[in-house]
N, C-alpha and C. Protein backbone atom coordinates (compact mmCIF):
# COMPACT_ATOMS: atom_id res chain seq x y z
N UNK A 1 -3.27 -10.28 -25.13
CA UNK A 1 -4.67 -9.94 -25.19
C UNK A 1 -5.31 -10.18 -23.82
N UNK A 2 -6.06 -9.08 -23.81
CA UNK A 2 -6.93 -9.30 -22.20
C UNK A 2 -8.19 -10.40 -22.07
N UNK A 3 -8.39 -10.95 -21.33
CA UNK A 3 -9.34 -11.50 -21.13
C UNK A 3 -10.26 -11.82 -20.06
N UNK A 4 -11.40 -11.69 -20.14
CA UNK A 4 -12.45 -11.40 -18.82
C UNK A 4 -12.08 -12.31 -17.74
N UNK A 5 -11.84 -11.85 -16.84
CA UNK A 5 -11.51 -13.12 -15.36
C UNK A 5 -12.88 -13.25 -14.53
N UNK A 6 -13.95 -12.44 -14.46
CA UNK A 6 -14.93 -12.63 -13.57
C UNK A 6 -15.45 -13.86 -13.47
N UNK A 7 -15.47 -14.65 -14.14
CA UNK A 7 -16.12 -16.08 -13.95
C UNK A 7 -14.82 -17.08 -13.51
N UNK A 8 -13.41 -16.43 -13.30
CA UNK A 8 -12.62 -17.32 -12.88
C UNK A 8 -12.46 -16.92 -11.64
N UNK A 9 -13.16 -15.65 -11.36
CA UNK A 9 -12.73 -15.39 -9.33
C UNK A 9 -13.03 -17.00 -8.27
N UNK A 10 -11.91 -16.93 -7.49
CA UNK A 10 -11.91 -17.94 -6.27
C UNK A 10 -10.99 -18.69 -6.91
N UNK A 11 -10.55 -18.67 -7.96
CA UNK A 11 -9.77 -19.69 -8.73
C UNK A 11 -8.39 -19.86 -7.69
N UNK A 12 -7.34 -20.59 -7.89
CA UNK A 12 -6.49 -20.48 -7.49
C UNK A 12 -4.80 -19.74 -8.36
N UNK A 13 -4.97 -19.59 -9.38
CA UNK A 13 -4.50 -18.56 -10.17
C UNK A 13 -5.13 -17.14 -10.25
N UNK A 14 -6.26 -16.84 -10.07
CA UNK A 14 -6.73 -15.58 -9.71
C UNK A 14 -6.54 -15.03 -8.46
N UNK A 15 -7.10 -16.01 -7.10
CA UNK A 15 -6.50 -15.70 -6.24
C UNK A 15 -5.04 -15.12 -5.94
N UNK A 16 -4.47 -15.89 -6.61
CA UNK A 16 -2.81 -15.96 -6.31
C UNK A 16 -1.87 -14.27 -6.35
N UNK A 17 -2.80 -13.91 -7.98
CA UNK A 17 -2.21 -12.25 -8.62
C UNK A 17 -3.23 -11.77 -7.57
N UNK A 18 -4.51 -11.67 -7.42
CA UNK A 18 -4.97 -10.85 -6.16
C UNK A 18 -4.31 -10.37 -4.98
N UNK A 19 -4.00 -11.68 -4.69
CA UNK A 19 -3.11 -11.51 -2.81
C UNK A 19 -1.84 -10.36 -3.76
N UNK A 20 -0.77 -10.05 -4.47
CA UNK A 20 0.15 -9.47 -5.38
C UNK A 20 -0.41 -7.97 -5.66
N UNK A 21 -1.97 -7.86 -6.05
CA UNK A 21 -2.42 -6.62 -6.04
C UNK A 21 -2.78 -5.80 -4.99
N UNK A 22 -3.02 -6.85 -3.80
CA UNK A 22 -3.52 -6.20 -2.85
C UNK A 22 -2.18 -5.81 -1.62
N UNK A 23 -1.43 -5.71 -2.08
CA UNK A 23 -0.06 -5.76 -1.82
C UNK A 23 0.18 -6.01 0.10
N UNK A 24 -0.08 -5.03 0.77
CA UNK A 24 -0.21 -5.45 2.25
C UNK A 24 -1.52 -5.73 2.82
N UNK A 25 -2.32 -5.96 1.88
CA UNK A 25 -3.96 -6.65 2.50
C UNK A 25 -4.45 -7.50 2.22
N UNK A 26 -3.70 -9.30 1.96
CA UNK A 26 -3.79 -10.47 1.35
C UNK A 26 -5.24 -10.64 2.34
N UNK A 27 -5.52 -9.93 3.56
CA UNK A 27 -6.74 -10.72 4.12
C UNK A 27 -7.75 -10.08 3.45
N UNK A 28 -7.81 -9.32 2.63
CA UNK A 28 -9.08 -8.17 2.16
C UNK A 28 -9.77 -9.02 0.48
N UNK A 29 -9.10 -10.29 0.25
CA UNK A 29 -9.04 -11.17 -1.04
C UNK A 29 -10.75 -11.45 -0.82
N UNK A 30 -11.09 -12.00 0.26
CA UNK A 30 -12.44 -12.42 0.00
C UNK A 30 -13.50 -11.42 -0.62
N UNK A 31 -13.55 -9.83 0.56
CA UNK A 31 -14.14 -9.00 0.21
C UNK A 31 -13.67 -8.02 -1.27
N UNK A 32 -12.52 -8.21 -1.74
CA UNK A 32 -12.05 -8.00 -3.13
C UNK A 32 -12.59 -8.25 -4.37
N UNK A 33 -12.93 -9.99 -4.44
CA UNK A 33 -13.13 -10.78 -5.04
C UNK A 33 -15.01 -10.81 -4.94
N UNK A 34 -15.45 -10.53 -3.79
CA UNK A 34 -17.17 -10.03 -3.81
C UNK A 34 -17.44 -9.22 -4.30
N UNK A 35 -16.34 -7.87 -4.31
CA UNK A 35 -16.91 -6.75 -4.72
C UNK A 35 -17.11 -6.44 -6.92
N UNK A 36 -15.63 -7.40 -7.43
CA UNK A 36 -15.91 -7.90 -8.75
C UNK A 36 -16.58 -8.28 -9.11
N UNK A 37 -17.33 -9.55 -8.47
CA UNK A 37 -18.34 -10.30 -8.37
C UNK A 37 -19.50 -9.49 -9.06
N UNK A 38 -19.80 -8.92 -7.31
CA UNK A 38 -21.46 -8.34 -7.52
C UNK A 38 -21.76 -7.01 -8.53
N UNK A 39 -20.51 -6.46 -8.78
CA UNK A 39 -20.58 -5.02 -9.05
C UNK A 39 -20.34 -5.01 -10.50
N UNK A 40 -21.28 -4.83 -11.31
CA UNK A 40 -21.32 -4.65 -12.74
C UNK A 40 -20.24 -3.80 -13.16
N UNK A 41 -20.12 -2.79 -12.59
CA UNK A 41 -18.89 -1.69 -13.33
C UNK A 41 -17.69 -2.17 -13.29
N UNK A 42 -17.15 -2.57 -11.97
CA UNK A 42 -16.15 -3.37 -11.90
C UNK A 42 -15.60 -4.72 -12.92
N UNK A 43 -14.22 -4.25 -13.65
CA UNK A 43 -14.09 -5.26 -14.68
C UNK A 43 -12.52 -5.86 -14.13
N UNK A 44 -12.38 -6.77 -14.58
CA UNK A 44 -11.09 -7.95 -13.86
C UNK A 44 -10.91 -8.60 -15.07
N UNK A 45 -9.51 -7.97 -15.68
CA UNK A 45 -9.16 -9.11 -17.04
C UNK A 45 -7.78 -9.32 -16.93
N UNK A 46 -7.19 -10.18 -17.31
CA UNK A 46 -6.29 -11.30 -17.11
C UNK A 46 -5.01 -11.36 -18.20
N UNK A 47 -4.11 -11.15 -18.72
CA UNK A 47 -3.38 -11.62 -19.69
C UNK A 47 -2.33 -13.00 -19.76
N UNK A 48 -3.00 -13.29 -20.58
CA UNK A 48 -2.63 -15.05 -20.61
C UNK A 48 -2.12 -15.33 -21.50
N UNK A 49 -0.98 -15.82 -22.16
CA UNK A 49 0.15 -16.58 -22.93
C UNK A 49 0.11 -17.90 -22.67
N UNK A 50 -0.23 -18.77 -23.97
CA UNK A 50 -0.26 -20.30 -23.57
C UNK A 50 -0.86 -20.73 -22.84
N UNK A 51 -1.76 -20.74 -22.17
CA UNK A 51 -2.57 -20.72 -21.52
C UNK A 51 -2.20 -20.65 -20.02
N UNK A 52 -1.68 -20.03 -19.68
CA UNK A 52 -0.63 -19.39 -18.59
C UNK A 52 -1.40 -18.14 -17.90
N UNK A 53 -1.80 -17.99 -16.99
CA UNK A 53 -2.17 -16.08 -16.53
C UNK A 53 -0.94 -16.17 -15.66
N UNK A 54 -0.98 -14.68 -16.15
CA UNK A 54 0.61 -14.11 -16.02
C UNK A 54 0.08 -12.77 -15.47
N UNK A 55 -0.78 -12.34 -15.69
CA UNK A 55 -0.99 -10.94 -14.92
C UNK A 55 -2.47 -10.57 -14.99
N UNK A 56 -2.85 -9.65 -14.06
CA UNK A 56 -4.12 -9.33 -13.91
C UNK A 56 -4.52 -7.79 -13.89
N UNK A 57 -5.52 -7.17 -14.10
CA UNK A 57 -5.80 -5.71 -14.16
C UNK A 57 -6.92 -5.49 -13.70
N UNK A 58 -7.61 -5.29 -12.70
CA UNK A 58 -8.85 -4.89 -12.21
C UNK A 58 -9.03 -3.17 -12.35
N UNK A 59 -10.33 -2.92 -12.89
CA UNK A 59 -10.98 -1.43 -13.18
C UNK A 59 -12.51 -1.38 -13.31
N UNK A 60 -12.53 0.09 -13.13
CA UNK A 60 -14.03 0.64 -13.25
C UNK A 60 -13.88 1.65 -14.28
N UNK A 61 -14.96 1.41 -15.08
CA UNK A 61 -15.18 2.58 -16.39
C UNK A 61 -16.20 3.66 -15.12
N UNK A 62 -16.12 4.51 -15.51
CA UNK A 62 -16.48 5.95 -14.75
C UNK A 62 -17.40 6.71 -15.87
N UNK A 63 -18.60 7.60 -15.31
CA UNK A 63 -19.37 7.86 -16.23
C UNK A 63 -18.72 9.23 -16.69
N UNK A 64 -17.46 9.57 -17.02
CA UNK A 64 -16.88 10.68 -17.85
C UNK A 64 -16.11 10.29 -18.42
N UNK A 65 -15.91 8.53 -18.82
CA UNK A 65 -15.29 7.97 -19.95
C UNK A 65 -13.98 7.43 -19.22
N UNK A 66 -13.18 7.60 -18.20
CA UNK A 66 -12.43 7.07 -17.56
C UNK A 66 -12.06 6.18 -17.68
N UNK A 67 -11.20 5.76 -17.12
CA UNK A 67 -11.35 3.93 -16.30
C UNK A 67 -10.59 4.28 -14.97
N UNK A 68 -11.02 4.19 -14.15
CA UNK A 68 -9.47 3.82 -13.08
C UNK A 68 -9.50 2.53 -12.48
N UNK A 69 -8.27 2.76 -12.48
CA UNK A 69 -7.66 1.01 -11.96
C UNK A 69 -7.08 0.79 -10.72
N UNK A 70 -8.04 -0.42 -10.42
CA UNK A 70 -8.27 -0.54 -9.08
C UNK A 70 -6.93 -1.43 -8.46
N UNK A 71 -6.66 -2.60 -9.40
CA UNK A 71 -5.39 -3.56 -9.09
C UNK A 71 -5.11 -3.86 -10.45
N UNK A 72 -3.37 -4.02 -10.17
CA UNK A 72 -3.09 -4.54 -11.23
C UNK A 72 -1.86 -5.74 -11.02
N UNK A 73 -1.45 -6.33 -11.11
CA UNK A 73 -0.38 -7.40 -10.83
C UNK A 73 0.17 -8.44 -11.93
N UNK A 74 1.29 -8.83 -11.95
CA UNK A 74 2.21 -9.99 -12.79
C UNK A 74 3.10 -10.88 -11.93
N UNK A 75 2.63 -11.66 -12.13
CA UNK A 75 3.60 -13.33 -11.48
C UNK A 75 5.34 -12.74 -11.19
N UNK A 76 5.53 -12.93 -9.83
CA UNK A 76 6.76 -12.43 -9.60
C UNK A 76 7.83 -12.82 -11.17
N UNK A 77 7.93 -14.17 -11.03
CA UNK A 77 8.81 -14.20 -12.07
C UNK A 77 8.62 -13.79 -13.51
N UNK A 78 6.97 -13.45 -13.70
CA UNK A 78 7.51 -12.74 -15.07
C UNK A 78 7.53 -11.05 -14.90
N UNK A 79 7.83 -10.22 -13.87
CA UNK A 79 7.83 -8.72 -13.70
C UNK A 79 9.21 -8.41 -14.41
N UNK A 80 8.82 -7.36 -15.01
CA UNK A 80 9.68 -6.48 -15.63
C UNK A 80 10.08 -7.23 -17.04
N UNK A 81 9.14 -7.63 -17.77
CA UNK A 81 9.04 -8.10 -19.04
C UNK A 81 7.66 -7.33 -19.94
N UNK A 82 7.21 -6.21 -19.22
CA UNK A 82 6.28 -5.44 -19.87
C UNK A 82 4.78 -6.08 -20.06
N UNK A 83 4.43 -7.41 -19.08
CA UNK A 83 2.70 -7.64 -19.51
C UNK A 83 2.22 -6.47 -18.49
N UNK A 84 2.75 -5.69 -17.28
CA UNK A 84 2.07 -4.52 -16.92
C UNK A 84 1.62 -3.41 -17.71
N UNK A 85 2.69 -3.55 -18.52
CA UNK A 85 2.82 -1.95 -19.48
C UNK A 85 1.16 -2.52 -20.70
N UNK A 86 1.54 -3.75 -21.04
CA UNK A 86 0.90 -4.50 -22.30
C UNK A 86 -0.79 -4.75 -21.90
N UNK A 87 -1.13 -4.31 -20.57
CA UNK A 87 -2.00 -4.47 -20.34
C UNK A 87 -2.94 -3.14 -20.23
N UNK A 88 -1.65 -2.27 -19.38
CA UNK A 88 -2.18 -0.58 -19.83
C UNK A 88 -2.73 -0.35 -21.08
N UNK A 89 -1.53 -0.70 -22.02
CA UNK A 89 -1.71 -0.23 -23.45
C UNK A 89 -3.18 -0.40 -23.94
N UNK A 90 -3.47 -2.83 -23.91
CA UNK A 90 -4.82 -2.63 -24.12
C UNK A 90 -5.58 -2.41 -23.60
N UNK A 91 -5.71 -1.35 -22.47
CA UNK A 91 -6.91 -1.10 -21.86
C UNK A 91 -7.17 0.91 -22.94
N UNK A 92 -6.02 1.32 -23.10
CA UNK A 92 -6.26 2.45 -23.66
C UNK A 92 -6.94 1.91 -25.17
N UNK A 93 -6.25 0.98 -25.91
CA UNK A 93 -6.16 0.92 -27.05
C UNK A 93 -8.15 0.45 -27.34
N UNK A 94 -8.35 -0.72 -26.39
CA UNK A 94 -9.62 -1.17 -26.15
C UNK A 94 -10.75 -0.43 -25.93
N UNK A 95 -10.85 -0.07 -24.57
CA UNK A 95 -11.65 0.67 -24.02
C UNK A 95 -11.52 2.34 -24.62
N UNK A 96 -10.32 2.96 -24.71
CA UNK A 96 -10.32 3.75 -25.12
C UNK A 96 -11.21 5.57 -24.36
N UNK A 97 -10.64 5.01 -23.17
CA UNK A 97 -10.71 6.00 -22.01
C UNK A 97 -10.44 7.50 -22.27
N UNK A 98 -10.82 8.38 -21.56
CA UNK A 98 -10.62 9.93 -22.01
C UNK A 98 -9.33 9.77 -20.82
N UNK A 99 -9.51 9.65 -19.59
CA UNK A 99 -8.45 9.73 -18.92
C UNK A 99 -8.33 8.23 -18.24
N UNK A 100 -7.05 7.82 -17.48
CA UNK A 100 -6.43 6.51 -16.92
C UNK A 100 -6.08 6.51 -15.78
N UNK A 101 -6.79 6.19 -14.42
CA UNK A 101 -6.37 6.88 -13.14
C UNK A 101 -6.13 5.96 -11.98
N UNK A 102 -5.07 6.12 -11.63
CA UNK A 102 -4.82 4.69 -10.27
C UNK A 102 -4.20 6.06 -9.35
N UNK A 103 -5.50 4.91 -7.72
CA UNK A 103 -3.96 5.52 -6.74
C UNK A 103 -3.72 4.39 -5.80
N UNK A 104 -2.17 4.86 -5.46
CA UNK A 104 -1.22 3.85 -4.64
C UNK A 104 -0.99 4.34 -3.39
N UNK A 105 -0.66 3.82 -2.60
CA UNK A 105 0.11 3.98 -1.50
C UNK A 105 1.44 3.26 -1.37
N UNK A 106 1.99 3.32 -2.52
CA UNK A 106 3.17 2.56 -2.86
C UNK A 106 4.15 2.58 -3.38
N UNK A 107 5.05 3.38 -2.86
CA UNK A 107 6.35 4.24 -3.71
C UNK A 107 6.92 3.64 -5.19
N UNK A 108 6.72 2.07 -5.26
CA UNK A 108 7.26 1.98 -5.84
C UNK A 108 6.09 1.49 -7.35
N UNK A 109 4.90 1.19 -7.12
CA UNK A 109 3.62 1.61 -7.72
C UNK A 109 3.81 2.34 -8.73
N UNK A 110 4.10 3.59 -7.77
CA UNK A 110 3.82 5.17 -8.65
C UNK A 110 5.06 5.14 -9.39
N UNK A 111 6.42 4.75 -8.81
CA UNK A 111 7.40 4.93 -10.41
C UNK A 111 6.98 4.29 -11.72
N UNK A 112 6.14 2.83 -11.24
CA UNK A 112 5.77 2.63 -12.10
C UNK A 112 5.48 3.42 -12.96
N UNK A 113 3.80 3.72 -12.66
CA UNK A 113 2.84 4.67 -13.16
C UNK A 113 3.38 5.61 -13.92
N UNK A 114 4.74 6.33 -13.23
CA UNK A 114 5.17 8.05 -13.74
C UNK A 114 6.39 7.07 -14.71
N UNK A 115 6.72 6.16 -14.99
CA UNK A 115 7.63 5.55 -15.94
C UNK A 115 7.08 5.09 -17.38
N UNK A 116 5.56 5.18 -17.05
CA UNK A 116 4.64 4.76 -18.20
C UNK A 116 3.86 5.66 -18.85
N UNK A 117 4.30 7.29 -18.38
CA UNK A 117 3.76 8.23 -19.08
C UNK A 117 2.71 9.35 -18.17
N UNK A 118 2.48 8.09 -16.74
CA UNK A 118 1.29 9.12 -16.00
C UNK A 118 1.96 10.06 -15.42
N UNK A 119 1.16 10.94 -14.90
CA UNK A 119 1.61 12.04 -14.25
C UNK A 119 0.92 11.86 -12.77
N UNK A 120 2.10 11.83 -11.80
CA UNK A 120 1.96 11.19 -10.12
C UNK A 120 1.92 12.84 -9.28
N UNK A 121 1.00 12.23 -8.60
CA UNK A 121 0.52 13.27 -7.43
C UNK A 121 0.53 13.15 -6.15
N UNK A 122 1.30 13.23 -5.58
CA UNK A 122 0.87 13.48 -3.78
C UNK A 122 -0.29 13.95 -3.11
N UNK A 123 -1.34 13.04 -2.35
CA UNK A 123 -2.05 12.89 -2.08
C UNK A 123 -2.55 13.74 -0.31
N UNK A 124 -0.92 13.51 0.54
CA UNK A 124 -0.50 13.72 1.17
C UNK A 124 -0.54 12.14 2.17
N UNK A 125 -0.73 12.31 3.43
CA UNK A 125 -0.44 11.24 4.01
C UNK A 125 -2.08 10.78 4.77
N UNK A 126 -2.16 9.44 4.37
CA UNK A 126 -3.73 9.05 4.48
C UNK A 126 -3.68 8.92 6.38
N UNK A 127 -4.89 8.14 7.48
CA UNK A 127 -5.03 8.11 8.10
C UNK A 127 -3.67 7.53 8.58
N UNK A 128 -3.24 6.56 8.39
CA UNK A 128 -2.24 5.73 9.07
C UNK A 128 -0.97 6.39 9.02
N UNK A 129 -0.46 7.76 8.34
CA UNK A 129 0.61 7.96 8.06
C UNK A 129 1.07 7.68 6.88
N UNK A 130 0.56 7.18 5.62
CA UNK A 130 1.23 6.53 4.57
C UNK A 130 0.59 7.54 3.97
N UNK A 131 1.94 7.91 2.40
CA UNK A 131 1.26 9.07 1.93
C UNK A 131 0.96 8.26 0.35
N UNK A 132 -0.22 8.86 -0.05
CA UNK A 132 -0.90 8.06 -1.18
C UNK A 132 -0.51 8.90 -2.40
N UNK A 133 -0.55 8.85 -3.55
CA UNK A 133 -0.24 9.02 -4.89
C UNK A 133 -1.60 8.48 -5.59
N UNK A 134 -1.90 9.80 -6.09
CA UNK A 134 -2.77 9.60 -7.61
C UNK A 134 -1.83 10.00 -8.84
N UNK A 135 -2.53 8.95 -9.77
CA UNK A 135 -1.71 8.86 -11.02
C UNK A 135 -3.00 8.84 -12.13
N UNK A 136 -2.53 9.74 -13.12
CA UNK A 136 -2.99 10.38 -14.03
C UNK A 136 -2.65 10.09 -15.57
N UNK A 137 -3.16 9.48 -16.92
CA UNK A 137 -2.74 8.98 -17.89
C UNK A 137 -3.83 9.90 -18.62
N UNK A 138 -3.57 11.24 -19.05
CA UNK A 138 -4.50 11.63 -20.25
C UNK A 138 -4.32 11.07 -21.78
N UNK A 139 -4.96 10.82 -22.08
CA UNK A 139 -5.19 10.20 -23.40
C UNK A 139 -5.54 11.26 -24.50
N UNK A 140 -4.38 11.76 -25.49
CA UNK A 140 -4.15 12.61 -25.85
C UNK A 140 -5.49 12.31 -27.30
N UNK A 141 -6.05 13.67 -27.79
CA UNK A 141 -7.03 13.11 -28.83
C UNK A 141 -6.27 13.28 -30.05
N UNK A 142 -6.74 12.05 -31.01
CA UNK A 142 -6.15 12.30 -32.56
C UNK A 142 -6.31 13.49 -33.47
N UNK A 143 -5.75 14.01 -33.96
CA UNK A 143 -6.00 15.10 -34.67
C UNK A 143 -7.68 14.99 -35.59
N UNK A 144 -7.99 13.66 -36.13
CA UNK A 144 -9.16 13.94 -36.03
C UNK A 144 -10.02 13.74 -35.75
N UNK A 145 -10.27 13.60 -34.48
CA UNK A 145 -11.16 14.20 -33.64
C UNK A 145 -11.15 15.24 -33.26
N UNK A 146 -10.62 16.59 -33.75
CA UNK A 146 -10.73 17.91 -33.12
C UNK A 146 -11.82 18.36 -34.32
């Protein structure tokens, strides 16, 4: 189950999955962690076992029902035990988004992403040479809702 982290930013377990999300920009944590802060849309929730955080998911709901997700991260040693996937899930299952949208600059990011159902896009190659990936999760509607 997710749970709100905004009142735990600066923490030293929040910090920790931050520097992990922000993958080559551990110095960008302060201004990261301001921008959750001040910015109402911006949401930062946490999945915690035993009272353990084990992974983190930062997003913005978008005014066409969206969410995209800004960071997401899990404690080296628990990766590849599915709280990434378990956190996707409750953000669809929860929030209940029309579409699910991250982008990376991170080859290995986007297998994620395209291993979990999204559909990955080449962006082409941003200022520095690095080529970015948008990733795409439509959220298919129930039959009734048509």
């Amino acid at each position: 189950m997710l749970i709100d982290l905004k009142h735990l930013l600066g923490t030293p377990e929040v910090n920790e999955l931050m520097t992990y999300a922000l993958i080559d920009e551990p110095e960008s944590l302060l201004h990261t962690s301001a921008e959750y802060s001040e910015q109402t849309a911006l949401q930062l929730c946490g999945w915690e076992e035993e009272k353990l955080l084990l992974g983190l998911v930062g997003f913005e709901e978008t005014e066409d029902g969206s969410l995209v997700i800004r960071h997401i991260a899990v404690l080296p040693e628990n990766r590849g035990k599915g709280y990434a996937r378990g956190m996707i899930l409750e953000l669809l299952t929860v929030r209940q988004p029309r579409y699910l949208l991250a982008e990376t600059e991170d080859e290995v990011s986007a297998d994620f992403f395209r291993s979990h159902g999204f559909m990955v896009y080449s962006l082409g190659e941003n200022a520095a040479g690095i080529e970015m990936f948008r990733c795409v999760y439509e959220v298919e509607e129930s039959e009734d809702e048509e």
